[in-house]
N, C-alpha and C. Protein backbone atom coordinates (compact mmCIF):
# COMPACT_ATOMS: atom_id res chain seq x y z
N UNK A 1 114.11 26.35 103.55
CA UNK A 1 114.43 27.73 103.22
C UNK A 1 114.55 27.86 101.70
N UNK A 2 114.18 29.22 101.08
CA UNK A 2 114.21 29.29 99.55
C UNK A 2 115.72 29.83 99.31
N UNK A 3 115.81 29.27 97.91
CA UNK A 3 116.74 29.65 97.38
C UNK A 3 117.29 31.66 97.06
N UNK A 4 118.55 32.15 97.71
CA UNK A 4 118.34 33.26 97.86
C UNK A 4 118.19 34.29 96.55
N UNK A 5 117.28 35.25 96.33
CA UNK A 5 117.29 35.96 95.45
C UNK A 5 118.52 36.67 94.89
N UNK A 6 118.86 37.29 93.52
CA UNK A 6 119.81 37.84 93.22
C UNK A 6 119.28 39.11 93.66
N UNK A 7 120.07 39.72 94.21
CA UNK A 7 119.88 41.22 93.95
C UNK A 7 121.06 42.65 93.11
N UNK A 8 120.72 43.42 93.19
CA UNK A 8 121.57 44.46 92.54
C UNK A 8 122.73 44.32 92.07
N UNK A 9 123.72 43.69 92.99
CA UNK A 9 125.27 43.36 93.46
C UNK A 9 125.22 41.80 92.61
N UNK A 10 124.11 41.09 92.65
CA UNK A 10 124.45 39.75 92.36
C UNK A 10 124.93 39.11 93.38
N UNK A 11 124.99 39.36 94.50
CA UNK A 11 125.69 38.95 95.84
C UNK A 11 124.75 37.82 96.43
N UNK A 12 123.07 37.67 95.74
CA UNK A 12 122.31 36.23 96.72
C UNK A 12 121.47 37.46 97.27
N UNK A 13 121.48 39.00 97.62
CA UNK A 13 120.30 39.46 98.93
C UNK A 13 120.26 39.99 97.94
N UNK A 14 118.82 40.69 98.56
CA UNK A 14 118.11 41.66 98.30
C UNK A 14 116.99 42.31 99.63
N UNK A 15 116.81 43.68 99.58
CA UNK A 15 116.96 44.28 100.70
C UNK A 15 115.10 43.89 100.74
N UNK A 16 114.61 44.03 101.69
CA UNK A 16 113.15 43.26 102.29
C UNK A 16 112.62 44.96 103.47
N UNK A 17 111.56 44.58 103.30
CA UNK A 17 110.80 45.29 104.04
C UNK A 17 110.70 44.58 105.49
N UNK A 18 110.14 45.33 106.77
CA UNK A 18 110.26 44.41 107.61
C UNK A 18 109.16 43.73 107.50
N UNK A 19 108.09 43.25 107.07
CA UNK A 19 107.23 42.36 106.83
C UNK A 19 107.57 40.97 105.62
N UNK A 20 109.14 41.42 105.11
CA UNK A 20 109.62 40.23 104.53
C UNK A 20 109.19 40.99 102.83
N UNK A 21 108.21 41.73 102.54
CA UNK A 21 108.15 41.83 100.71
C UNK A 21 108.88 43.12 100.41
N UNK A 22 108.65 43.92 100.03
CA UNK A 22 109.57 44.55 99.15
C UNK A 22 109.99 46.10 99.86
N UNK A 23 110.84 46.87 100.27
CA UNK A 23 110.95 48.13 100.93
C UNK A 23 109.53 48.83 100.60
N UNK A 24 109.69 49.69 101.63
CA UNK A 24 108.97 50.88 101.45
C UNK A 24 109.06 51.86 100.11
N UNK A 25 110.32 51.73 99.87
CA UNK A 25 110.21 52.63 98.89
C UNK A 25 110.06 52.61 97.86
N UNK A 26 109.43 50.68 97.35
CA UNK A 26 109.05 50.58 96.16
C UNK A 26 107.66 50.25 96.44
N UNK A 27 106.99 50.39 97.42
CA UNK A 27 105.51 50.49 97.49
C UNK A 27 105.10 51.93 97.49
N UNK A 28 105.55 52.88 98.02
CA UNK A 28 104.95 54.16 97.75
C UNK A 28 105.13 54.63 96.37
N UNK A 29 104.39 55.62 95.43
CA UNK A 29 104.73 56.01 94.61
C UNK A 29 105.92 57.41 94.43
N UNK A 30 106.81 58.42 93.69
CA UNK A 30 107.20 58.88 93.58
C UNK A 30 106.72 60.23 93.48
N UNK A 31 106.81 61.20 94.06
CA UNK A 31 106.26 62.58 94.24
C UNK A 31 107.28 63.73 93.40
N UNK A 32 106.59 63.87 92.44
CA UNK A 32 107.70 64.75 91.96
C UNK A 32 107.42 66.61 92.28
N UNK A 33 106.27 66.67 92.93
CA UNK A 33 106.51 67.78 93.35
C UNK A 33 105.32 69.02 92.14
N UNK A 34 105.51 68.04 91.06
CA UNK A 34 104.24 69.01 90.25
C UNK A 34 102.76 68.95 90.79
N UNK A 35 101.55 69.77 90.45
CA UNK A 35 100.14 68.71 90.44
C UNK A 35 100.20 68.26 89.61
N UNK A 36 99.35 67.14 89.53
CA UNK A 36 98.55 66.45 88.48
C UNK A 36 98.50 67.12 86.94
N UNK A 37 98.57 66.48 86.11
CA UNK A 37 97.96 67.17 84.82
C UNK A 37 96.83 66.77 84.63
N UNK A 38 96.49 68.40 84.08
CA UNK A 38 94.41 68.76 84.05
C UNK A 38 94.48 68.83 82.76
N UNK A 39 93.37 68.32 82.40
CA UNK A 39 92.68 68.35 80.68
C UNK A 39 93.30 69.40 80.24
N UNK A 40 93.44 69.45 78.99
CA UNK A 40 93.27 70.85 78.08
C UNK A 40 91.98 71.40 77.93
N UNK A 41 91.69 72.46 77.90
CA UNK A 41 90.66 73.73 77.75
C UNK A 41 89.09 72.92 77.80
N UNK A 42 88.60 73.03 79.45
CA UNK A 42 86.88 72.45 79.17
C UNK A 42 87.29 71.17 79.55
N UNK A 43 87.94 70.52 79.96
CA UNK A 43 87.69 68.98 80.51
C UNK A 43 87.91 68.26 79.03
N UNK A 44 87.91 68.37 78.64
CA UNK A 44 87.95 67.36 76.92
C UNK A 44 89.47 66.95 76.93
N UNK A 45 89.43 65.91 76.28
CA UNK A 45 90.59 64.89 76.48
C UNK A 45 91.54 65.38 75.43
N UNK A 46 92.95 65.70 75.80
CA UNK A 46 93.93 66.40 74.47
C UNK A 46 93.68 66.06 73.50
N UNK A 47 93.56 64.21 73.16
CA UNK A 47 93.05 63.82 71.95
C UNK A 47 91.79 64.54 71.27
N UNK A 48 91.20 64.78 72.12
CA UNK A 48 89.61 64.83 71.12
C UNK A 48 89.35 65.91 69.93
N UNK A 49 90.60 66.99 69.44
CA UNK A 49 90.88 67.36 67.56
C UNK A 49 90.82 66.19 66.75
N UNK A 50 91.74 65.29 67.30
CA UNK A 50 92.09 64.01 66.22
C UNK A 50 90.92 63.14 66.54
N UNK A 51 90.26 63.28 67.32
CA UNK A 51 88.78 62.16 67.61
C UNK A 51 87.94 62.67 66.50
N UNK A 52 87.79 63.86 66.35
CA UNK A 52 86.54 65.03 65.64
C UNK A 52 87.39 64.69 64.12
N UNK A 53 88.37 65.06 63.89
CA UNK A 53 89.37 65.27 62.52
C UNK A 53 89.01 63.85 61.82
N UNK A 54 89.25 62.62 62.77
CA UNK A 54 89.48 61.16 62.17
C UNK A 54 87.84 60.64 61.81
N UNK A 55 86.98 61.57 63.16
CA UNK A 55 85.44 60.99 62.34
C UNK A 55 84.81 62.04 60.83
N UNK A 56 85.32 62.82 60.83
CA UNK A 56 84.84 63.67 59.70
C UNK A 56 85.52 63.30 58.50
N UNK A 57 87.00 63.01 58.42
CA UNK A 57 87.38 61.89 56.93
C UNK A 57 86.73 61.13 56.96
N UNK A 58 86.43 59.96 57.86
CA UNK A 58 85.78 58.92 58.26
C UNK A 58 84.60 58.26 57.62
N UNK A 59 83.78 59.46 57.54
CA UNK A 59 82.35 59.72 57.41
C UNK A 59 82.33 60.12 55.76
N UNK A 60 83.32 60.87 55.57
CA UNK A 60 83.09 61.38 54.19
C UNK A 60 83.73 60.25 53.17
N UNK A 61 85.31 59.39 53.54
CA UNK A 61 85.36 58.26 53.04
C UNK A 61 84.32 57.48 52.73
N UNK A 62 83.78 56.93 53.73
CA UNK A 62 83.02 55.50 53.76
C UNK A 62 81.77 56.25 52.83
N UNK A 63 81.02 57.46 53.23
CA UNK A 63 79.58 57.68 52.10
C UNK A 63 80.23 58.11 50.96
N UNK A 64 81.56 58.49 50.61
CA UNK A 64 81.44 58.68 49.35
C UNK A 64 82.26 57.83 48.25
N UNK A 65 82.70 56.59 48.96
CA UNK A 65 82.97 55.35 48.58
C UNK A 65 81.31 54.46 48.22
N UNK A 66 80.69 54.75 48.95
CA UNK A 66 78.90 54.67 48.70
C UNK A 66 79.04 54.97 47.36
N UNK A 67 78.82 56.10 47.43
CA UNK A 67 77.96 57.14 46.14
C UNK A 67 78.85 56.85 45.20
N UNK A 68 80.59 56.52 45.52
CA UNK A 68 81.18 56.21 44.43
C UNK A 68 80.76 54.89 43.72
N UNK A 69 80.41 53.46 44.35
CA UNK A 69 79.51 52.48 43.88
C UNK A 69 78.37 52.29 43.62
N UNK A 70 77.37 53.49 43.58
CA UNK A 70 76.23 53.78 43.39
C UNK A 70 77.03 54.30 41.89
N UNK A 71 77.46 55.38 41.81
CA UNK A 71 77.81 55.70 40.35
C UNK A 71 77.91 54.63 39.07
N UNK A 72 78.84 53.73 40.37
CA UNK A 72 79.38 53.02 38.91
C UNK A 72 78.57 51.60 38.72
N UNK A 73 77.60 51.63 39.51
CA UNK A 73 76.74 50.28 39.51
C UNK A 73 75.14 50.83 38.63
N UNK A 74 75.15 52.02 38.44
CA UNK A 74 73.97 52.69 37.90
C UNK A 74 74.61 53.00 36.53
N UNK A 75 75.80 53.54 36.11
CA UNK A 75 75.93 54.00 35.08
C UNK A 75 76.19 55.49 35.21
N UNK A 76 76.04 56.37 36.39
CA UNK A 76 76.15 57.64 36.43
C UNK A 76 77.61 57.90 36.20
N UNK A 77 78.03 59.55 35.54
CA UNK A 77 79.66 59.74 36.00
C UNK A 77 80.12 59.90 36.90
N UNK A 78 78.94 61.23 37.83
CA UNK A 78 79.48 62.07 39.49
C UNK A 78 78.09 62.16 39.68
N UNK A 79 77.54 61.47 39.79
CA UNK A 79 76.06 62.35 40.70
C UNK A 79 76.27 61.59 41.93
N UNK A 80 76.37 60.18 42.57
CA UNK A 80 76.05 60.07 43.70
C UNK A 80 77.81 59.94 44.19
N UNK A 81 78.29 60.10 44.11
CA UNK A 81 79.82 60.77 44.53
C UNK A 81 79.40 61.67 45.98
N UNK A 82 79.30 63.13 44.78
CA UNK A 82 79.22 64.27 45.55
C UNK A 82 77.82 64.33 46.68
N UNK A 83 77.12 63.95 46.20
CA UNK A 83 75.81 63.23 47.51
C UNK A 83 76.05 62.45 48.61
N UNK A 84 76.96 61.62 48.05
CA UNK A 84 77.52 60.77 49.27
C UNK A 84 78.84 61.39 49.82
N UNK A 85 79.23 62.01 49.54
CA UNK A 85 80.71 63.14 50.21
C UNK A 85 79.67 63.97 51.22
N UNK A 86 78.22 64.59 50.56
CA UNK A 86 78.12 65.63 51.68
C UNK A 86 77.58 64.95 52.73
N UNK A 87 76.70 63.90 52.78
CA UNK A 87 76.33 63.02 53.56
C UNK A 87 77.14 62.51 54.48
N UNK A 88 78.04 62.08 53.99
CA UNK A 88 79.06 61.69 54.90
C UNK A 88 79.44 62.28 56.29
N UNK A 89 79.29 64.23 55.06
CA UNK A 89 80.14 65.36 55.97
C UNK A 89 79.15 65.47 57.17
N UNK A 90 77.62 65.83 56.70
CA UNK A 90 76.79 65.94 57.67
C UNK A 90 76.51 64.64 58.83
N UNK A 91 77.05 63.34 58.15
CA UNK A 91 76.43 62.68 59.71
C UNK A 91 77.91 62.62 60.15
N UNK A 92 78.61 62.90 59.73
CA UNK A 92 80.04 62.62 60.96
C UNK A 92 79.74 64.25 61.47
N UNK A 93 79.63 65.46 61.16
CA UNK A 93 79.08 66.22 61.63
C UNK A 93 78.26 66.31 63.02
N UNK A 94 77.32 65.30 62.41
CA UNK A 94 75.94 65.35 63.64
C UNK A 94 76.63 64.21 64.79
N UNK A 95 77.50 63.47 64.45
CA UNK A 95 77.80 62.78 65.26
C UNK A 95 79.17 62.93 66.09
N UNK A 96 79.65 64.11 65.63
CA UNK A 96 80.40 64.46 66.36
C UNK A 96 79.88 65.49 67.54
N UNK A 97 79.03 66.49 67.03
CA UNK A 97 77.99 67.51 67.78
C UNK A 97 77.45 66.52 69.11
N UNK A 98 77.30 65.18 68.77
CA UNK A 98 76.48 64.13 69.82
C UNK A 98 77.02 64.00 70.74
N UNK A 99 78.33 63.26 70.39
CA UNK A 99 79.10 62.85 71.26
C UNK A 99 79.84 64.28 72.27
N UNK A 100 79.70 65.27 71.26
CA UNK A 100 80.58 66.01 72.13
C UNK A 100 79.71 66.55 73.68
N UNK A 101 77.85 66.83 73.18
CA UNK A 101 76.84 67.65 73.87
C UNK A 101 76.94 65.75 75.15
N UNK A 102 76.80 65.17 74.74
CA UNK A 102 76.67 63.91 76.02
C UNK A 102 77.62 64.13 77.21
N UNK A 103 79.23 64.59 77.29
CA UNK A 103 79.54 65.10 78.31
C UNK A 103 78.95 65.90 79.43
């Protein structure tokens, strides 16, 4: 025979289902009586502002960190800066438009 479990009380039991594992009432889940929560507006996931928001810095960081080492590896002051900022804007743009039309 195994050694008896502690339970609640610390007393050695703990209460068993009649098949010996755990009650019923920690195998069913809890009903609280609401439905389900449904997406926000269109099926799109609450997150997906901050999905769209985080790829459009994203995009404009990384190309105009580009254009900012294009500047300074050429000798320019601002020309490939602002080229690589709009670039940026337009493919996190287009790639947000992508991802969103694939749903």
């Amino acid at each position: 025979m195994s050694d008896p479990v502690p339970g609640p009380a610390g007393d050695g039991t703990r209460r068993r289902g009649p098949d010996g594992g755990p009650p019923e009432s920690a195998r069913t889940p809890q009903v609280s009586g609401r439905p389900p929560r449904q997406r926000a507006g269109g099926g799109h996931h609450p997150g997906e502002a901050w999905n769209v928001f985080g790829t459009l810095i994203a995009g404009m960081a990384f190309w105009g960190l580009v254009g900012f080492g294009a500047d300074r590896l050429f000798g320019f002051r601002a020309l490939f800066l602002p080229i690589g900022l709009a670039v940026g804007m337009a493919a996190a743009m287009y790639l947000v438009i992508y991802r969103l039309t694939q749903r």
